[in-house]
Protein backbone atom coordinates (compact mmCIF):
# COMPACT_ATOMS: atom_id res chain seq x y z
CA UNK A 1 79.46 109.52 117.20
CA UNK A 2 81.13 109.78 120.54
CA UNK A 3 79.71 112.95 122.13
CA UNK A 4 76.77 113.48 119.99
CA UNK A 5 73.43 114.30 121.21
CA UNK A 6 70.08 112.31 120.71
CA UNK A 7 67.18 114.20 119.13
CA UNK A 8 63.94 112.56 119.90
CA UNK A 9 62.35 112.23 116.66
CA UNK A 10 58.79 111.27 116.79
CA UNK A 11 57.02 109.76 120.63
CA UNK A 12 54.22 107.13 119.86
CA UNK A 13 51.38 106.06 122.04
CA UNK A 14 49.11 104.78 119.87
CA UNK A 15 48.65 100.99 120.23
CA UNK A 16 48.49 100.40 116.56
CA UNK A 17 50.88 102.97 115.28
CA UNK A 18 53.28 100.83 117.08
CA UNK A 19 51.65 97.74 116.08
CA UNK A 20 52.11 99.29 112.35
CA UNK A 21 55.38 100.59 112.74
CA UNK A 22 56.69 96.97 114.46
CA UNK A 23 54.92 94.99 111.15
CA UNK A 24 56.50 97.51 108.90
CA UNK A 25 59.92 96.77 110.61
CA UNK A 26 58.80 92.71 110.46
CA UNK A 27 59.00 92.43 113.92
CA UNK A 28 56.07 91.17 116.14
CA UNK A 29 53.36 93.47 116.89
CA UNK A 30 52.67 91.15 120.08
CA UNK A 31 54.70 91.36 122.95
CA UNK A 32 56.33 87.80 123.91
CA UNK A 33 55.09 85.65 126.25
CA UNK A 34 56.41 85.82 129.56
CA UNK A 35 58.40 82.94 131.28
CA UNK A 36 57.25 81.77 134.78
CA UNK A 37 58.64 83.44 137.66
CA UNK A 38 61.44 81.70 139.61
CA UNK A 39 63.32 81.65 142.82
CA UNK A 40 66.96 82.85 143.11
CA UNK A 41 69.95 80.76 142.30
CA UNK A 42 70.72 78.20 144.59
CA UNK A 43 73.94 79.78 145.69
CA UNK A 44 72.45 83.05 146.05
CA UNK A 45 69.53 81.42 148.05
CA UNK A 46 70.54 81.83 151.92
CA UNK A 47 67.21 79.69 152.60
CA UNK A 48 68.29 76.88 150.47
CA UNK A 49 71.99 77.21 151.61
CA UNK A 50 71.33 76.12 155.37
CA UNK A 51 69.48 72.86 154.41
């Protein structure tokens, strides 16, 4: 497969065509729920370094 093009197929943008096509595939039609947002690692942190 190693230099072979991609040929775009079909493009869907209809909410539930994609909700169909994901429960067809027996995936989740729902998009995950998001984690909380955090901070940086401490040691990447230059705030929490100085302390």
């Amino acid at each position: 497969m190693e230099g072979s093009k991609l040929r775009l197929i079909a493009l869907v943008q209809d909410p539930e065509d994609i909700a169909r096509y994901l429960r067809q595939l027996g995936l989740p039609a729902e998009a995950p729920a998001m984690a909380a947002a955090r901070g940086p690692p401490f040691w990447q942190s230059r705030v929490l370094r100085r302390r």
